[in-house]
PDB file of N, CA and C in Angstrom:
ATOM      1  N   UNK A   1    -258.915  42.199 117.525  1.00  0.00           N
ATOM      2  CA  UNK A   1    -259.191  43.452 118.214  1.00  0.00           C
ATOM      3  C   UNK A   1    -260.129  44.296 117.346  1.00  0.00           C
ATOM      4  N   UNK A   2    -261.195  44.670 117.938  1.00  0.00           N
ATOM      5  CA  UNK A   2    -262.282  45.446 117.591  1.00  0.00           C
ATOM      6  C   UNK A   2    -261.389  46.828 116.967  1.00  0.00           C
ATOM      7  N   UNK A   3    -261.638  47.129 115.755  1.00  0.00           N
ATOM      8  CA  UNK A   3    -261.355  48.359 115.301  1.00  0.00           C
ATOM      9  C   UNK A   3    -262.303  49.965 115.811  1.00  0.00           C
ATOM     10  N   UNK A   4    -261.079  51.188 116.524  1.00  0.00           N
ATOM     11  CA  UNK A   4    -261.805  51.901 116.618  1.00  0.00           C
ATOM     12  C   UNK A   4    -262.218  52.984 115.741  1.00  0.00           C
ATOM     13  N   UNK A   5    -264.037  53.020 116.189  1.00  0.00           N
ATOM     14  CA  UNK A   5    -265.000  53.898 115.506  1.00  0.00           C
ATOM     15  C   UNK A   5    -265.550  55.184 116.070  1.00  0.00           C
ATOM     16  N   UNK A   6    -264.272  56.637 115.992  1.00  0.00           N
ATOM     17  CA  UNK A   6    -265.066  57.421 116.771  1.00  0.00           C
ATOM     18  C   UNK A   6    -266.543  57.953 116.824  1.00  0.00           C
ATOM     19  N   UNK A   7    -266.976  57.557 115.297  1.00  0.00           N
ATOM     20  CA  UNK A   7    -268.296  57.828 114.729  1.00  0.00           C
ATOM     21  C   UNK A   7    -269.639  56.981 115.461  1.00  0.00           C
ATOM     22  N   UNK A   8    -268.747  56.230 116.274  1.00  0.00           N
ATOM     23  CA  UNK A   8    -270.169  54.949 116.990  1.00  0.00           C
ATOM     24  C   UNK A   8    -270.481  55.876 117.601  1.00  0.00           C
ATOM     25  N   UNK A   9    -269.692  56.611 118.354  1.00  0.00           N
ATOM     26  CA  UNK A   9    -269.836  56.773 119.865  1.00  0.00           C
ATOM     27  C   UNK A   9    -271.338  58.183 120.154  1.00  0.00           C
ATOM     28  N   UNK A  10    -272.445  57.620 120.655  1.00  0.00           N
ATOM     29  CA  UNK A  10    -273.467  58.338 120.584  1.00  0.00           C
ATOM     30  C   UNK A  10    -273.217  59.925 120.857  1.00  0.00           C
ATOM     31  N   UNK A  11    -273.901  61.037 120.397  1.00  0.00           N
ATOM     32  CA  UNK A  11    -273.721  62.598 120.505  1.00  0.00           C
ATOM     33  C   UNK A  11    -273.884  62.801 122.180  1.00  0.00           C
ATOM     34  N   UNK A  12    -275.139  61.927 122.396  1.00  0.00           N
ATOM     35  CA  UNK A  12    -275.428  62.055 124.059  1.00  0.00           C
ATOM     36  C   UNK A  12    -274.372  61.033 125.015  1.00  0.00           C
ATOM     37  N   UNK A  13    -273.623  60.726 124.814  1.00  0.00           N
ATOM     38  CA  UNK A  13    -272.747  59.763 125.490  1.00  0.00           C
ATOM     39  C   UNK A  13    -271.357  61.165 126.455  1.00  0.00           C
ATOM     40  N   UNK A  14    -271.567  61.381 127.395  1.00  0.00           N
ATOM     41  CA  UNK A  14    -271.048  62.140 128.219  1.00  0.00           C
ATOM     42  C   UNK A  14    -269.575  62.898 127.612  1.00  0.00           C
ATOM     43  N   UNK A  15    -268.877  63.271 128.015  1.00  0.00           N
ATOM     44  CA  UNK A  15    -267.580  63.769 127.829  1.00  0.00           C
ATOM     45  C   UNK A  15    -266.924  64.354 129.106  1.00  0.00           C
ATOM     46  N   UNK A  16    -265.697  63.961 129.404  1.00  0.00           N
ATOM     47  CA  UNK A  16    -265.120  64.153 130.756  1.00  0.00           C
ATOM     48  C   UNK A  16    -263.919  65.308 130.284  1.00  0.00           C
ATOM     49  N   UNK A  17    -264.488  66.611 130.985  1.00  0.00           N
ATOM     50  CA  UNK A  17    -263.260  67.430 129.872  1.00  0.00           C
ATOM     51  C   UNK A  17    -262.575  67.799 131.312  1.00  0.00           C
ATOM     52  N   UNK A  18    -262.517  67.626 132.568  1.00  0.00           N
ATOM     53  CA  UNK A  18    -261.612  68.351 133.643  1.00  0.00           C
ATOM     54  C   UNK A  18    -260.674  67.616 133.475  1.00  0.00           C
ATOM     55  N   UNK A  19    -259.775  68.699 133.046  1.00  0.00           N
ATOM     56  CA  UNK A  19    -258.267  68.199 133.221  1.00  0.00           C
ATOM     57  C   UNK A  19    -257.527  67.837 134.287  1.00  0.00           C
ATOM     58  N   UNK A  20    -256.067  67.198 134.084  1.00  0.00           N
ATOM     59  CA  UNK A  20    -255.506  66.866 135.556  1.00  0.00           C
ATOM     60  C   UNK A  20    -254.594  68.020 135.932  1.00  0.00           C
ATOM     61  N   UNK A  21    -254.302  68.471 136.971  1.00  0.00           N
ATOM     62  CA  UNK A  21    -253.490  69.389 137.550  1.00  0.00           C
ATOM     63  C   UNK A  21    -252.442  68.208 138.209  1.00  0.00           C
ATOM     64  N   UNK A  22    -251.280  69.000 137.846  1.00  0.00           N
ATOM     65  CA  UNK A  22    -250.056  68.620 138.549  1.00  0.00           C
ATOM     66  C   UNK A  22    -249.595  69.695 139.404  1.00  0.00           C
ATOM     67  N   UNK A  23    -249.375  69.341 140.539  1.00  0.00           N
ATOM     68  CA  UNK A  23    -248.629  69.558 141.457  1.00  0.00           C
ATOM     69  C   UNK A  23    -247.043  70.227 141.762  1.00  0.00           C
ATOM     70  N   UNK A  24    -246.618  71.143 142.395  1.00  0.00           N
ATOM     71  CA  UNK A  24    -245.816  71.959 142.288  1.00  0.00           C
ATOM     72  C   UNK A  24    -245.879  73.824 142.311  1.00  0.00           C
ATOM     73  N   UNK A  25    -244.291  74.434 142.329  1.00  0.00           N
ATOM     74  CA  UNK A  25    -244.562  75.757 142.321  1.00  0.00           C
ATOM     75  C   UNK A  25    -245.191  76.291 141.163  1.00  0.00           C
ATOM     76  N   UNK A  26    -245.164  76.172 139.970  1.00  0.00           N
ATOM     77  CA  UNK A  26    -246.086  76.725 139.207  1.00  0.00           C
ATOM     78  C   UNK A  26    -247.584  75.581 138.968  1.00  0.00           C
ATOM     79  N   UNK A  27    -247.943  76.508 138.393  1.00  0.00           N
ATOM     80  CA  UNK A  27    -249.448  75.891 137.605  1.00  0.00           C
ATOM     81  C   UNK A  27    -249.252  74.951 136.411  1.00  0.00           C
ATOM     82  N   UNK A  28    -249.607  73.541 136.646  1.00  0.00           N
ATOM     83  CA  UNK A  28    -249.208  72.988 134.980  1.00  0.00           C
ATOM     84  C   UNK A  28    -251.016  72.021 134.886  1.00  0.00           C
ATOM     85  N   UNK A  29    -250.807  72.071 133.866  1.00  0.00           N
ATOM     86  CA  UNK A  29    -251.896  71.032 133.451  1.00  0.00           C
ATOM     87  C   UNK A  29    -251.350  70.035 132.626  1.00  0.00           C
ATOM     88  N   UNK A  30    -251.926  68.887 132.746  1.00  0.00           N
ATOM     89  CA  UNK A  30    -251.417  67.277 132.349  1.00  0.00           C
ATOM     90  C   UNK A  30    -252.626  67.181 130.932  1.00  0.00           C
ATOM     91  N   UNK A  31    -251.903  67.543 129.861  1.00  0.00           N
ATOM     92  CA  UNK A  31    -252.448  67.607 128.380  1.00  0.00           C
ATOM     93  C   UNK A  31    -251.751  65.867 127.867  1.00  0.00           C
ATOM     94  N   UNK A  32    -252.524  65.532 126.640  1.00  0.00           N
ATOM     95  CA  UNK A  32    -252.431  64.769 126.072  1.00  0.00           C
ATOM     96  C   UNK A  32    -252.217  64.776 124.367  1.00  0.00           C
ATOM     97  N   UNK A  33    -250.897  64.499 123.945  1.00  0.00           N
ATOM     98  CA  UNK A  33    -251.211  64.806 122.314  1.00  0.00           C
ATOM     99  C   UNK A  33    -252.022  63.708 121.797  1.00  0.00           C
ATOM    100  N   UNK A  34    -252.814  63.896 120.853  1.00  0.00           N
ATOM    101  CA  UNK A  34    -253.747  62.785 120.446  1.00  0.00           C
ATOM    102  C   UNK A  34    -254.135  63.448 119.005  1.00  0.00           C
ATOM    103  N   UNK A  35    -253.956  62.902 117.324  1.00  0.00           N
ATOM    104  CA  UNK A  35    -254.550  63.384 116.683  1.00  0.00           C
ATOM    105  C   UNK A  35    -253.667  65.090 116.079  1.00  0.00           C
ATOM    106  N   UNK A  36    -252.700  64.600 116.346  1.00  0.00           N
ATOM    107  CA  UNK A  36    -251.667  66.378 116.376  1.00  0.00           C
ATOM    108  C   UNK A  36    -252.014  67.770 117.091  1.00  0.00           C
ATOM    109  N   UNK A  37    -252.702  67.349 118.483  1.00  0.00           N
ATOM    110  CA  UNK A  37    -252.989  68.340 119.052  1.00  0.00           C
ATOM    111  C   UNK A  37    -253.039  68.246 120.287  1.00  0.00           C
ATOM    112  N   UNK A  38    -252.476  68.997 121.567  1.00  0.00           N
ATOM    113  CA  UNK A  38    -253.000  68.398 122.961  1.00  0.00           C
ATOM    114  C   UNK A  38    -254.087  69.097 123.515  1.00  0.00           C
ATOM    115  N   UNK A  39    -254.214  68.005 124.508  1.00  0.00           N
ATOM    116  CA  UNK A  39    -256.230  67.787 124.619  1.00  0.00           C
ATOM    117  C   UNK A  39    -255.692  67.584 126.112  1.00  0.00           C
ATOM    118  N   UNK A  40    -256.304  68.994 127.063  1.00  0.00           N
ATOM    119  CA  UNK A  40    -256.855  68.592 128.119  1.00  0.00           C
ATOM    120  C   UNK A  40    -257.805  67.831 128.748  1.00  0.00           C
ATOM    121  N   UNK A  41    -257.879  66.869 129.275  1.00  0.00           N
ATOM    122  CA  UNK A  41    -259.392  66.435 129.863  1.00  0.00           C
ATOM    123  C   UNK A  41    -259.267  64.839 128.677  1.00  0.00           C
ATOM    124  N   UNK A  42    -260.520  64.626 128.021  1.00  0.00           N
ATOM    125  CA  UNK A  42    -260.674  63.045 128.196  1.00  0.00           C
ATOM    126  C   UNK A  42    -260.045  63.230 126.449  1.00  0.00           C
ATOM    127  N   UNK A  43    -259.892  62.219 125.681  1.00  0.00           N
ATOM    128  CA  UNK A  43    -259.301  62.270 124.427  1.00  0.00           C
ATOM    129  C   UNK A  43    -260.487  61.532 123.748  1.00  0.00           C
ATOM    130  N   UNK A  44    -260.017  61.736 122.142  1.00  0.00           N
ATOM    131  CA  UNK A  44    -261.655  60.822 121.505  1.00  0.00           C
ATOM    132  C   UNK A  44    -261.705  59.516 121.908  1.00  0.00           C
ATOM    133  N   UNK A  45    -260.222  59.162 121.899  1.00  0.00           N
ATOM    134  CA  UNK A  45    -259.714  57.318 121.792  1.00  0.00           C
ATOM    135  C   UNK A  45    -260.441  57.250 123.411  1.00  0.00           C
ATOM    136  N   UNK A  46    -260.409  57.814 124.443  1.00  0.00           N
ATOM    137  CA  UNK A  46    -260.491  57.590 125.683  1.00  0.00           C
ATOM    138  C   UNK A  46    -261.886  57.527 125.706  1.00  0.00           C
ATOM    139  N   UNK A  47    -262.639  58.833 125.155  1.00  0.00           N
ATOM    140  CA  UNK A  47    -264.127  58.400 125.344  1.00  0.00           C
ATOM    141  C   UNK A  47    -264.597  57.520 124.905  1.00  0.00           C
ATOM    142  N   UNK A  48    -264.056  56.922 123.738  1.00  0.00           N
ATOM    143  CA  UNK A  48    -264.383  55.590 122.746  1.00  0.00           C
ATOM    144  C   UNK A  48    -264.494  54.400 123.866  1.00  0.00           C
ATOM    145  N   UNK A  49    -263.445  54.235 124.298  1.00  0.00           N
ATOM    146  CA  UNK A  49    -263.425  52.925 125.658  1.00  0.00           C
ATOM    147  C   UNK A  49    -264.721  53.342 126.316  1.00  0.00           C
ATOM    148  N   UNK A  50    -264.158  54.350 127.179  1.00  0.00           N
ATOM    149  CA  UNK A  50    -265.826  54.512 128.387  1.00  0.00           C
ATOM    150  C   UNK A  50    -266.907  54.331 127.690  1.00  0.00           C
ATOM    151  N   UNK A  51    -266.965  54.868 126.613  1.00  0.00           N
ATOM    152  CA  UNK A  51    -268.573  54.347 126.003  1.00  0.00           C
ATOM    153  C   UNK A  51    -268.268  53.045 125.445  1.00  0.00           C
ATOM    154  N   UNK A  52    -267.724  52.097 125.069  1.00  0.00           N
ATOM    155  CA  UNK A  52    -267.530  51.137 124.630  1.00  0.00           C
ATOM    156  C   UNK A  52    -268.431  50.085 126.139  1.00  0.00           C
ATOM    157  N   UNK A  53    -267.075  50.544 126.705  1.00  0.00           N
ATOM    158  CA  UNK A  53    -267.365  49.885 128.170  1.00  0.00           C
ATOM    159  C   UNK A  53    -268.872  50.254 128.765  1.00  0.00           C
ATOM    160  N   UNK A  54    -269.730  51.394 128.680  1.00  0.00           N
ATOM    161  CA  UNK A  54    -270.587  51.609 129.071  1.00  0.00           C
ATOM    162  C   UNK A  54    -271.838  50.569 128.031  1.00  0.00           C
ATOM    163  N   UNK A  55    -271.257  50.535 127.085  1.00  0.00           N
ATOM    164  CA  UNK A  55    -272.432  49.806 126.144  1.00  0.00           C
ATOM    165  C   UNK A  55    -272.550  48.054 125.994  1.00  0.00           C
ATOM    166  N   UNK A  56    -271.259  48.215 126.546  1.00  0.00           N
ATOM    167  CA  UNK A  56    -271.753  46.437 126.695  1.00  0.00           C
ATOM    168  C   UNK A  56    -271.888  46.311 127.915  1.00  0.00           C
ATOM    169  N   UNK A  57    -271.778  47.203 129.229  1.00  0.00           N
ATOM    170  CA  UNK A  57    -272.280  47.128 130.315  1.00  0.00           C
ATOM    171  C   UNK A  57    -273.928  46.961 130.409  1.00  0.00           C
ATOM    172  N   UNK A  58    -274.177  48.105 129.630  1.00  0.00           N
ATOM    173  CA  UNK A  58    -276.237  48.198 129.771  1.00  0.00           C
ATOM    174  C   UNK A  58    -276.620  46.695 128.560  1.00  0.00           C
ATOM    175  N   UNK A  59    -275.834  46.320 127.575  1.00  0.00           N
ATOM    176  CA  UNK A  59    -276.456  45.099 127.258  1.00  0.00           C
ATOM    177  C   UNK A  59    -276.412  43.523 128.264  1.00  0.00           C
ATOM    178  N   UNK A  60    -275.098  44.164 129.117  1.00  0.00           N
ATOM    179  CA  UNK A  60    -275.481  42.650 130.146  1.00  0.00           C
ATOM    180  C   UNK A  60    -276.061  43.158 131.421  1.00  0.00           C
ATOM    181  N   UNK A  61    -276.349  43.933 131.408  1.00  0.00           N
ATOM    182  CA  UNK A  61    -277.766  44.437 132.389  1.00  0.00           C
ATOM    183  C   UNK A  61    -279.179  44.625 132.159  1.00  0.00           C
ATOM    184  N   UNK A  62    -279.484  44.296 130.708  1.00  0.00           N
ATOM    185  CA  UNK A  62    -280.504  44.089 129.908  1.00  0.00           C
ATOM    186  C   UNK A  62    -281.370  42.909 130.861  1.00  0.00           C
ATOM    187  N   UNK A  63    -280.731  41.583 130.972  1.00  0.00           N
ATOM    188  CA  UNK A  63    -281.444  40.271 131.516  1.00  0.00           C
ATOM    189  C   UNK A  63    -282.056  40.846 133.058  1.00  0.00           C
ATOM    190  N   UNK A  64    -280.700  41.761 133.548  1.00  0.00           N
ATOM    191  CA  UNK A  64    -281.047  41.611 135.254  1.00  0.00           C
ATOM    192  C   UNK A  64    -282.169  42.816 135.658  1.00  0.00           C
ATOM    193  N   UNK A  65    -282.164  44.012 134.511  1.00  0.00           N
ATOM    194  CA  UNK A  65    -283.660  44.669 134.398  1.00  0.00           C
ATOM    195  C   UNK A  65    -284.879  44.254 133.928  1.00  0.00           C
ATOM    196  N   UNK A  66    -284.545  43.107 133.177  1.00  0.00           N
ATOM    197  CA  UNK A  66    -285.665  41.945 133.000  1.00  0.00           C
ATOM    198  C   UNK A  66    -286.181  41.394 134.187  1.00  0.00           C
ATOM    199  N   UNK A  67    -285.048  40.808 134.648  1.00  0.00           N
ATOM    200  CA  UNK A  67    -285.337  39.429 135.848  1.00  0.00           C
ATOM    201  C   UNK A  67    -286.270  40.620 136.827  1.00  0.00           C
ATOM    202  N   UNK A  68    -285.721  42.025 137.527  1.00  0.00           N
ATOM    203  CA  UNK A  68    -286.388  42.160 138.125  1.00  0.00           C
ATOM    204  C   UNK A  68    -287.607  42.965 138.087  1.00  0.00           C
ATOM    205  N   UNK A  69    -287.962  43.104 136.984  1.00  0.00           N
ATOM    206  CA  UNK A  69    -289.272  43.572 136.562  1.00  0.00           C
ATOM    207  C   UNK A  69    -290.043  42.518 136.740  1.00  0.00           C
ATOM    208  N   UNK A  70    -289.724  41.681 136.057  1.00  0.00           N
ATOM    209  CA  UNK A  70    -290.267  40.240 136.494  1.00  0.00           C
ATOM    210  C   UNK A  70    -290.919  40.324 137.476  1.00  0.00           C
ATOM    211  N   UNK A  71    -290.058  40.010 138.599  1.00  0.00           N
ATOM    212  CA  UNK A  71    -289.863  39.597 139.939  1.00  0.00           C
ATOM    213  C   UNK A  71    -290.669  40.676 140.763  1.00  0.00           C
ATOM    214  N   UNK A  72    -290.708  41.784 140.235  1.00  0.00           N
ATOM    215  CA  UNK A  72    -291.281  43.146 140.984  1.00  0.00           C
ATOM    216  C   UNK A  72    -292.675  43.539 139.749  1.00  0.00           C
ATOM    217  N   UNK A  73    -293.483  42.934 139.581  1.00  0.00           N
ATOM    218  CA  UNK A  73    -294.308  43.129 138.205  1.00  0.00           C
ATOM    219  C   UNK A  73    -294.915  44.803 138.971  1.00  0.00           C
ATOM    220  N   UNK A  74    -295.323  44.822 140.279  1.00  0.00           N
ATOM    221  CA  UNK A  74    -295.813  46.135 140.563  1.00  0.00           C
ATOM    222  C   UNK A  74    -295.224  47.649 140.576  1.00  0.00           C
ATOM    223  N   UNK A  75    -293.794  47.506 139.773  1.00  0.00           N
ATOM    224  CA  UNK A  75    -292.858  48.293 140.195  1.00  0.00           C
ATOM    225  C   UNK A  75    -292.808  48.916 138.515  1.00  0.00           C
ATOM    226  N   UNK A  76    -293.103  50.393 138.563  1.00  0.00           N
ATOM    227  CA  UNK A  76    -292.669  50.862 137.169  1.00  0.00           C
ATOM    228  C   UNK A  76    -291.427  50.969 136.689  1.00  0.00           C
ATOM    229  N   UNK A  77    -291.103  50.820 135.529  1.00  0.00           N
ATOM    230  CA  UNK A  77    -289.822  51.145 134.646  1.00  0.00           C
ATOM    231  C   UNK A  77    -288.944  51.892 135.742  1.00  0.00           C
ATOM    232  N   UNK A  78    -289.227  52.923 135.766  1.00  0.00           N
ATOM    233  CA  UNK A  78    -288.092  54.316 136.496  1.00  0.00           C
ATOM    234  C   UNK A  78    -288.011  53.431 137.893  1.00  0.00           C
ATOM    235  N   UNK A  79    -288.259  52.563 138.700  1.00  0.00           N
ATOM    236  CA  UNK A  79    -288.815  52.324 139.877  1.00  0.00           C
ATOM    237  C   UNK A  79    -287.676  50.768 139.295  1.00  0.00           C
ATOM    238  N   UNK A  80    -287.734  50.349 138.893  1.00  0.00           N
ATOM    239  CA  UNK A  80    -286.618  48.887 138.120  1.00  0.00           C
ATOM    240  C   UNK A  80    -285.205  49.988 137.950  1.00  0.00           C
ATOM    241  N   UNK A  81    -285.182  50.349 136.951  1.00  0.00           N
ATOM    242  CA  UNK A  81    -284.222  51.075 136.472  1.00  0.00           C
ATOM    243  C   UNK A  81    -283.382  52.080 137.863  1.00  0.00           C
ATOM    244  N   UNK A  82    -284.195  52.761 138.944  1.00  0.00           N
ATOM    245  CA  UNK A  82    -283.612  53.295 140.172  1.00  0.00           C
ATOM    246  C   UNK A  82    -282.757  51.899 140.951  1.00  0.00           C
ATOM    247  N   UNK A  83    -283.231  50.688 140.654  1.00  0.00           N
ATOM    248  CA  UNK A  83    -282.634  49.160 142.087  1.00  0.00           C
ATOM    249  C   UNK A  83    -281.505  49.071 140.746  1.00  0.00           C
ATOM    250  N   UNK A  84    -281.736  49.630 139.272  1.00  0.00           N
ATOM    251  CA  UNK A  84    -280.419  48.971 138.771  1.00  0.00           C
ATOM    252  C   UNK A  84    -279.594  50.127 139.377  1.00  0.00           C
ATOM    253  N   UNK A  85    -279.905  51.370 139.304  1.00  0.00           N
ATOM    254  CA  UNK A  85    -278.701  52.325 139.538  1.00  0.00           C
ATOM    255  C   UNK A  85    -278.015  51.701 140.534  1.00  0.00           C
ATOM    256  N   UNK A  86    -278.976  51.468 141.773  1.00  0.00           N
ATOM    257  CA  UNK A  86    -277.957  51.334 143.182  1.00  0.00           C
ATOM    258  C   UNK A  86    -277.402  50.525 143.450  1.00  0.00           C
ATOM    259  N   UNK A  87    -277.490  49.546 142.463  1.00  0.00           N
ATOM    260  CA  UNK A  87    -276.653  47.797 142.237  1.00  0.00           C
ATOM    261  C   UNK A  87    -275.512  48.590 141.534  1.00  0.00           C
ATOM    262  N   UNK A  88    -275.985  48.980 140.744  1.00  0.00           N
ATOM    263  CA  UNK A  88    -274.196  49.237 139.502  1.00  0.00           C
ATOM    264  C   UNK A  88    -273.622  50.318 140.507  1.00  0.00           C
ATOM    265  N   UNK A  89    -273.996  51.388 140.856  1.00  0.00           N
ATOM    266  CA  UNK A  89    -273.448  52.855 141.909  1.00  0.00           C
ATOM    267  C   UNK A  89    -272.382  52.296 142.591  1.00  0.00           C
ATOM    268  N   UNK A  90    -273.365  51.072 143.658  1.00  0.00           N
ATOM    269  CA  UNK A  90    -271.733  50.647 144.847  1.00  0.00           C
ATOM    270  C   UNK A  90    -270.761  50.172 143.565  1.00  0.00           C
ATOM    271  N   UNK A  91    -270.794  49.463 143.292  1.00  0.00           N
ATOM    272  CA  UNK A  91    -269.657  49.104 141.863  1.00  0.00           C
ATOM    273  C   UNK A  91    -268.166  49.773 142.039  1.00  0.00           C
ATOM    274  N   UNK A  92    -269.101  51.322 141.426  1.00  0.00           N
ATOM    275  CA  UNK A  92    -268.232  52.141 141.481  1.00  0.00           C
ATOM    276  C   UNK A  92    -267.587  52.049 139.693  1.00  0.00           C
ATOM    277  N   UNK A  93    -268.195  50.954 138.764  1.00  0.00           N
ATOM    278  CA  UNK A  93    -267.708  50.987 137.653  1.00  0.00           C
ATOM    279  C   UNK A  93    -267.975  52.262 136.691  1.00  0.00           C
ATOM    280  N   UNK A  94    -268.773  53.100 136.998  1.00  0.00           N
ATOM    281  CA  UNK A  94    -269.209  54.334 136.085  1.00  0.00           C
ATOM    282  C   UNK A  94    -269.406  55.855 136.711  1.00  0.00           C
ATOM    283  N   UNK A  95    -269.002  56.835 135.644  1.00  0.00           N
ATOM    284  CA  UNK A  95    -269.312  57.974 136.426  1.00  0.00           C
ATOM    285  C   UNK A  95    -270.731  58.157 136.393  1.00  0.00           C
ATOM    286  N   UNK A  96    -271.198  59.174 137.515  1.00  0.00           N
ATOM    287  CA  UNK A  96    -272.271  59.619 137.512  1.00  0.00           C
ATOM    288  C   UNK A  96    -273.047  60.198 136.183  1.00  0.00           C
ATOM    289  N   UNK A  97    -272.172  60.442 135.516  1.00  0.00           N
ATOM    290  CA  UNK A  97    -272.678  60.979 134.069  1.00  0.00           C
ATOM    291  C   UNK A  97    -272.968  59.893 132.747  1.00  0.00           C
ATOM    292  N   UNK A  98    -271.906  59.064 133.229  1.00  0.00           N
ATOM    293  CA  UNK A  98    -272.237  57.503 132.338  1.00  0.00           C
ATOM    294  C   UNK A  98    -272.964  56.796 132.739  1.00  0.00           C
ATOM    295  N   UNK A  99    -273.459  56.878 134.347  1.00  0.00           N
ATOM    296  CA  UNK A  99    -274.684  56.221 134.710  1.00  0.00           C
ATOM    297  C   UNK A  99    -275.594  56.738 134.412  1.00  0.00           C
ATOM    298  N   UNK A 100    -276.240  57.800 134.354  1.00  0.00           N
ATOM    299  CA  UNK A 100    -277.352  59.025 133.705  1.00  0.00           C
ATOM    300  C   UNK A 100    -277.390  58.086 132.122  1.00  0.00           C
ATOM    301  N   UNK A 101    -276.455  58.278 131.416  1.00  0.00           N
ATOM    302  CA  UNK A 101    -276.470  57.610 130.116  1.00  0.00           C
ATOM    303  C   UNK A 101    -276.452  56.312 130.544  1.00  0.00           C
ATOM    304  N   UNK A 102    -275.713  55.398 130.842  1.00  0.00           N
ATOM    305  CA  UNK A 102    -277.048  53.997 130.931  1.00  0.00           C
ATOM    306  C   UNK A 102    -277.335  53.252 131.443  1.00  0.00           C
ATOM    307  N   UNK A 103    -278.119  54.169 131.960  1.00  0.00           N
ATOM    308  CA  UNK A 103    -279.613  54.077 132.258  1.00  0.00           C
ATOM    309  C   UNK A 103    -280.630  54.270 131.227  1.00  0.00           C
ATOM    310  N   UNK A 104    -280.503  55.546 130.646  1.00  0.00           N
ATOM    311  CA  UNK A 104    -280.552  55.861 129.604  1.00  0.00           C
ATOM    312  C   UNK A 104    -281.118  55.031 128.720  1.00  0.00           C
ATOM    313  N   UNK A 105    -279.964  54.227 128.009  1.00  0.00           N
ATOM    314  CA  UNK A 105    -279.822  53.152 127.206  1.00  0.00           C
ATOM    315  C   UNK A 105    -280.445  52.343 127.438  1.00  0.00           C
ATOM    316  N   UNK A 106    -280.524  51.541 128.459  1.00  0.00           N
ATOM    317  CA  UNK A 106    -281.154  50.778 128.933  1.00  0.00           C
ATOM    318  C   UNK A 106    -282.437  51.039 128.804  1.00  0.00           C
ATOM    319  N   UNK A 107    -283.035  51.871 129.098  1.00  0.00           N
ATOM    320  CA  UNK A 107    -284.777  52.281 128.816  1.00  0.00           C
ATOM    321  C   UNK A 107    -284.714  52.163 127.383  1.00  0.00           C
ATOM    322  N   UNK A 108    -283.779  52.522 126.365  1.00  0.00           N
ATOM    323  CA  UNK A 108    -284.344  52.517 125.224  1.00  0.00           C
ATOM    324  C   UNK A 108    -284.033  51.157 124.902  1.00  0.00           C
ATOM    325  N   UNK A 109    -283.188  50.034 124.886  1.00  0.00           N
ATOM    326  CA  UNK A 109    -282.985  49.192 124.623  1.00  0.00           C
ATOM    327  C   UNK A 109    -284.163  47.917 124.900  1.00  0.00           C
ATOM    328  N   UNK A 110    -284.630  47.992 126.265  1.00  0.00           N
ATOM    329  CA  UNK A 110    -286.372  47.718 126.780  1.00  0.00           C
ATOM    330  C   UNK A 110    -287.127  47.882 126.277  1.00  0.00           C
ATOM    331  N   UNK A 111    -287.238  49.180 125.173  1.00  0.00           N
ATOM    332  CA  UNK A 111    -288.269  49.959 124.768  1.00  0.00           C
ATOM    333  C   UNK A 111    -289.701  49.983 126.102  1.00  0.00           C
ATOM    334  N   UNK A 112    -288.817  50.830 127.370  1.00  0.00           N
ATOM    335  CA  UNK A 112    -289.625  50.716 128.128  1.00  0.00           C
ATOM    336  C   UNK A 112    -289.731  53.002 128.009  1.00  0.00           C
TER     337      UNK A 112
END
């Protein structure tokens, strides 16, 4: 098991801070202790995964922004990179904010 590195995790790599509301007569919010403190919204360990998961996502999407650049030679970068969004989008594997980031990645990883 891969040891975790909160220090990998890029400055621009999103952060999900809306907390969960629970339900009932009063007002509660669904906190998390993590680190000796509770943390509404996403935790470090939690963002660590999503970006984990987001980064070996854009390296095995590396080939298929290849293949279709390829395949589409008349089609610019942003114009490849828009047919990857709407392939990964239905998915449904990423938020809108981790797709923004990589995508992201992906352009820099191209060095397109």
């Amino acid at each position: 098991m891969q040891k975790i590195e909160l220090t990998d995790i890029p400055d621009d790599f999103p952060w999900h801070t809306l907390p969960a509301a629970v339900p009932g007569v009063q007002p509660k919010l669904g906190v998390v202790f993590s680190g000796g403190v509770y943390i509404a919204g996403q935790t470090p360990e939690e963002r660590y995964e999503r970006w984990f998961i987001c980064e070996d996502l854009a390296n095995q999407l590396l080939p298929v922004a290849r293949k279709d650049a390829t395949k589409h030679p008349g089609h610019s970068p942003e114009q490849t990179l828009r047919r990857v969004r709407i392939s990964v989008s239905q998915k449904g594997w990423v938020s809108e904010a981790e797709m923004d980031w990589l995508l992201r990645r992906i352009k820099t990883l191209l060095e397109w």
